[in-house]
Structure formats: C-alpha cells, structure tokens
Protein backbone atom coordinates (compact mmCIF):
# COMPACT_ATOMS: atom_id res chain seq x y z
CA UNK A 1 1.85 53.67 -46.15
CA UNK A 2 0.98 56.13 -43.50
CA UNK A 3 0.40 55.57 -40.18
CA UNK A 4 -3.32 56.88 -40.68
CA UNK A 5 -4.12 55.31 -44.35
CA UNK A 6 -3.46 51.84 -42.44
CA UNK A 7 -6.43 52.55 -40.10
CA UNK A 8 -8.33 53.94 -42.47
CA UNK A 9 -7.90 51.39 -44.56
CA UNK A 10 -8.78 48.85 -41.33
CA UNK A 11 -12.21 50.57 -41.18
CA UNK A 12 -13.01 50.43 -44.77
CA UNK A 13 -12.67 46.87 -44.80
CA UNK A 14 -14.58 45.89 -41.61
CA UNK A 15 -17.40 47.96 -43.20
CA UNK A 16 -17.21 46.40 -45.89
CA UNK A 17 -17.28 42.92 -43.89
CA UNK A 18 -20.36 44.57 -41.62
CA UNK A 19 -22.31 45.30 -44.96
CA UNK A 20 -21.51 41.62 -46.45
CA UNK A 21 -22.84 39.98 -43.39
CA UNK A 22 -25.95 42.31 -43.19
CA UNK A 23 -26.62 41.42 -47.28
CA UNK A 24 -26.11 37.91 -46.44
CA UNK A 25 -28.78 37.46 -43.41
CA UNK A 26 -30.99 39.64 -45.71
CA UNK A 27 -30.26 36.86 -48.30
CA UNK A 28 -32.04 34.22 -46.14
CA UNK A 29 -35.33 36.87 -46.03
CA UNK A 30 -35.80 36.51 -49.74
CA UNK A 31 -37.83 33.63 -51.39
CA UNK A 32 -37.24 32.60 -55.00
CA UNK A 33 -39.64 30.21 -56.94
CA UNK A 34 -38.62 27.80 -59.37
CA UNK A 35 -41.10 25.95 -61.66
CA UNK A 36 -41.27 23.20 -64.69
CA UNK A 37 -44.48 22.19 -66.55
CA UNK A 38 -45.73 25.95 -66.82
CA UNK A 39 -46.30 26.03 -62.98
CA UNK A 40 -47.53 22.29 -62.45
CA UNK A 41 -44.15 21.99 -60.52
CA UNK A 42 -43.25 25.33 -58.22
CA UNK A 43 -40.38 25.06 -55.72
CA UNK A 44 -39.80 27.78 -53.71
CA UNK A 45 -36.34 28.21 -51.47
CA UNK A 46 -34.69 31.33 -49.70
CA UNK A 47 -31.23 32.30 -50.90
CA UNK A 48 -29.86 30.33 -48.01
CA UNK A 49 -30.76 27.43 -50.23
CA UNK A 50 -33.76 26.85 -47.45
CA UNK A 51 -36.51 24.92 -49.22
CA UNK A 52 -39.89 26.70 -47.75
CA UNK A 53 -42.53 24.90 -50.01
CA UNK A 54 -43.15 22.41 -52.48
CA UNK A 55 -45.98 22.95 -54.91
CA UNK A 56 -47.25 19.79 -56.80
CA UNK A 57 -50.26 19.95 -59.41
CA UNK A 58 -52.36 16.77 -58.31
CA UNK A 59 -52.67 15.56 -62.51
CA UNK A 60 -48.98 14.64 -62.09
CA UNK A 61 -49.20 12.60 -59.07
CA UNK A 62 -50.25 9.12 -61.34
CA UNK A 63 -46.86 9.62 -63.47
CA UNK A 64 -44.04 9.12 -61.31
CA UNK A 65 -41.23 9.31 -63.92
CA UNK A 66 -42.60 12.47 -65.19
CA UNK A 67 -43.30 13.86 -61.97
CA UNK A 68 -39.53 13.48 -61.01
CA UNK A 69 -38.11 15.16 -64.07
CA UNK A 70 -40.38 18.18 -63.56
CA UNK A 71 -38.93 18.53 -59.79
CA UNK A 72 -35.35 18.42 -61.32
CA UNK A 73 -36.27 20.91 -64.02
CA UNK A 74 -37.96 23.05 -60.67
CA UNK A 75 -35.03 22.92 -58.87
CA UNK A 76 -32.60 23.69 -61.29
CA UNK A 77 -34.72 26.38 -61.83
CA UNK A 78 -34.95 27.64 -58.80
CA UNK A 79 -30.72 27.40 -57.63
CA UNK A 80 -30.62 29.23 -61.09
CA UNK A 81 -32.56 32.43 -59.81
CA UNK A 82 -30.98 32.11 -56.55
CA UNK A 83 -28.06 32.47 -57.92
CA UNK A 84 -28.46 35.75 -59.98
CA UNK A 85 -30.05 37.32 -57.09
CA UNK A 86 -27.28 36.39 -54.69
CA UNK A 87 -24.59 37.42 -57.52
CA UNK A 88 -26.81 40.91 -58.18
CA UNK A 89 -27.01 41.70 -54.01
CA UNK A 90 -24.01 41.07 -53.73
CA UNK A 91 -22.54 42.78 -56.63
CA UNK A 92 -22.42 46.39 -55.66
CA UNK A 93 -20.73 45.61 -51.90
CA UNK A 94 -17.21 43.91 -53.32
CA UNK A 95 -14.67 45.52 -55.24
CA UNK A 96 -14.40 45.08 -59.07
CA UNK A 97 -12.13 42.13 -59.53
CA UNK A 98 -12.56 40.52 -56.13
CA UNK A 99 -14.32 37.36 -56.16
CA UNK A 100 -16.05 35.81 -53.25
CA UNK A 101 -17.98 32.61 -52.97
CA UNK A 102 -20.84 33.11 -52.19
C-alpha cells in the first residue's frame, strides 16, 4: 500500500471514530418509553440505559404481584426500543460486516 493510501486510510478511520463518539453522546440525548398494561406501567430511559422516570397508574398500587410483572413487561419493553434505535443510529456510521457492541 502506498505511502499516501496509509494516511488516508488513518483519517478515514479516526472520522469514522469522531462520528461514533458524536452518535453515541447523542445516544444519551434520546428518551425511549417502555410500557405494559396499555400505559398503566410507562418506563422511560435514555439510550445510555439512564432510567429518567417511572410512571405508575395508582389502581395498581393494591396488587403487588401484578404490579411487578407489569414493570418487567415495561422494562423489557423499553431495553427492546433502545435497542433498535441504538442498532438504527448506529447503522449507517460502520461498515457492512463490521460489528460493534454497542
């Protein structure tokens, strides 16, 4: 490989790095809600996995079984959208075939 193509190559990939890290901080700006029960249940979390509220219909408060299913069901809601938005943000900025964890 040339010389040049080495450095150019360099720069592509420390974009690509740059653009990664800017996509991932803009991951923690974005809120995703989960919910169970038709909305008695609504979790809501940033793609950081942050938990920023915790929404609990006040019927469900006198069934405590119940009431902890629903928050399962919520949050497996809820790391389920956070996952397809992280996987469709960060989609377009990696190469096909190259797998990250994010």
């Amino acid at each position: 490989m040339a010389k040049g193509g080495m450095g150019n190559l360099m720069k592509q990939a420390q974009m690509m790095q740059a653009n990664l890290q800017k996509a991932q901080n803009e991951l923690g700006n974005i809120e995703v809600e989960g919910s169970a029960s038709n909305g008695q249940v609504k979790i809501t979390m940033s793609c950081k996995n942050e938990v920023k509220k915790v929404l609990i219909d006040e019927s469900l408060l006198s069934d405590k079984e119940l009431l902890e299913d629903l928050i399962l069901v919520a949050l497996k809601d809820v790391q389920a959208k956070i996952e397809s938005t992280t996987s469709q943000k960060m989609s377009g900025l990696v190469p096909p075939g190259m797998n990250l964890p994010f």
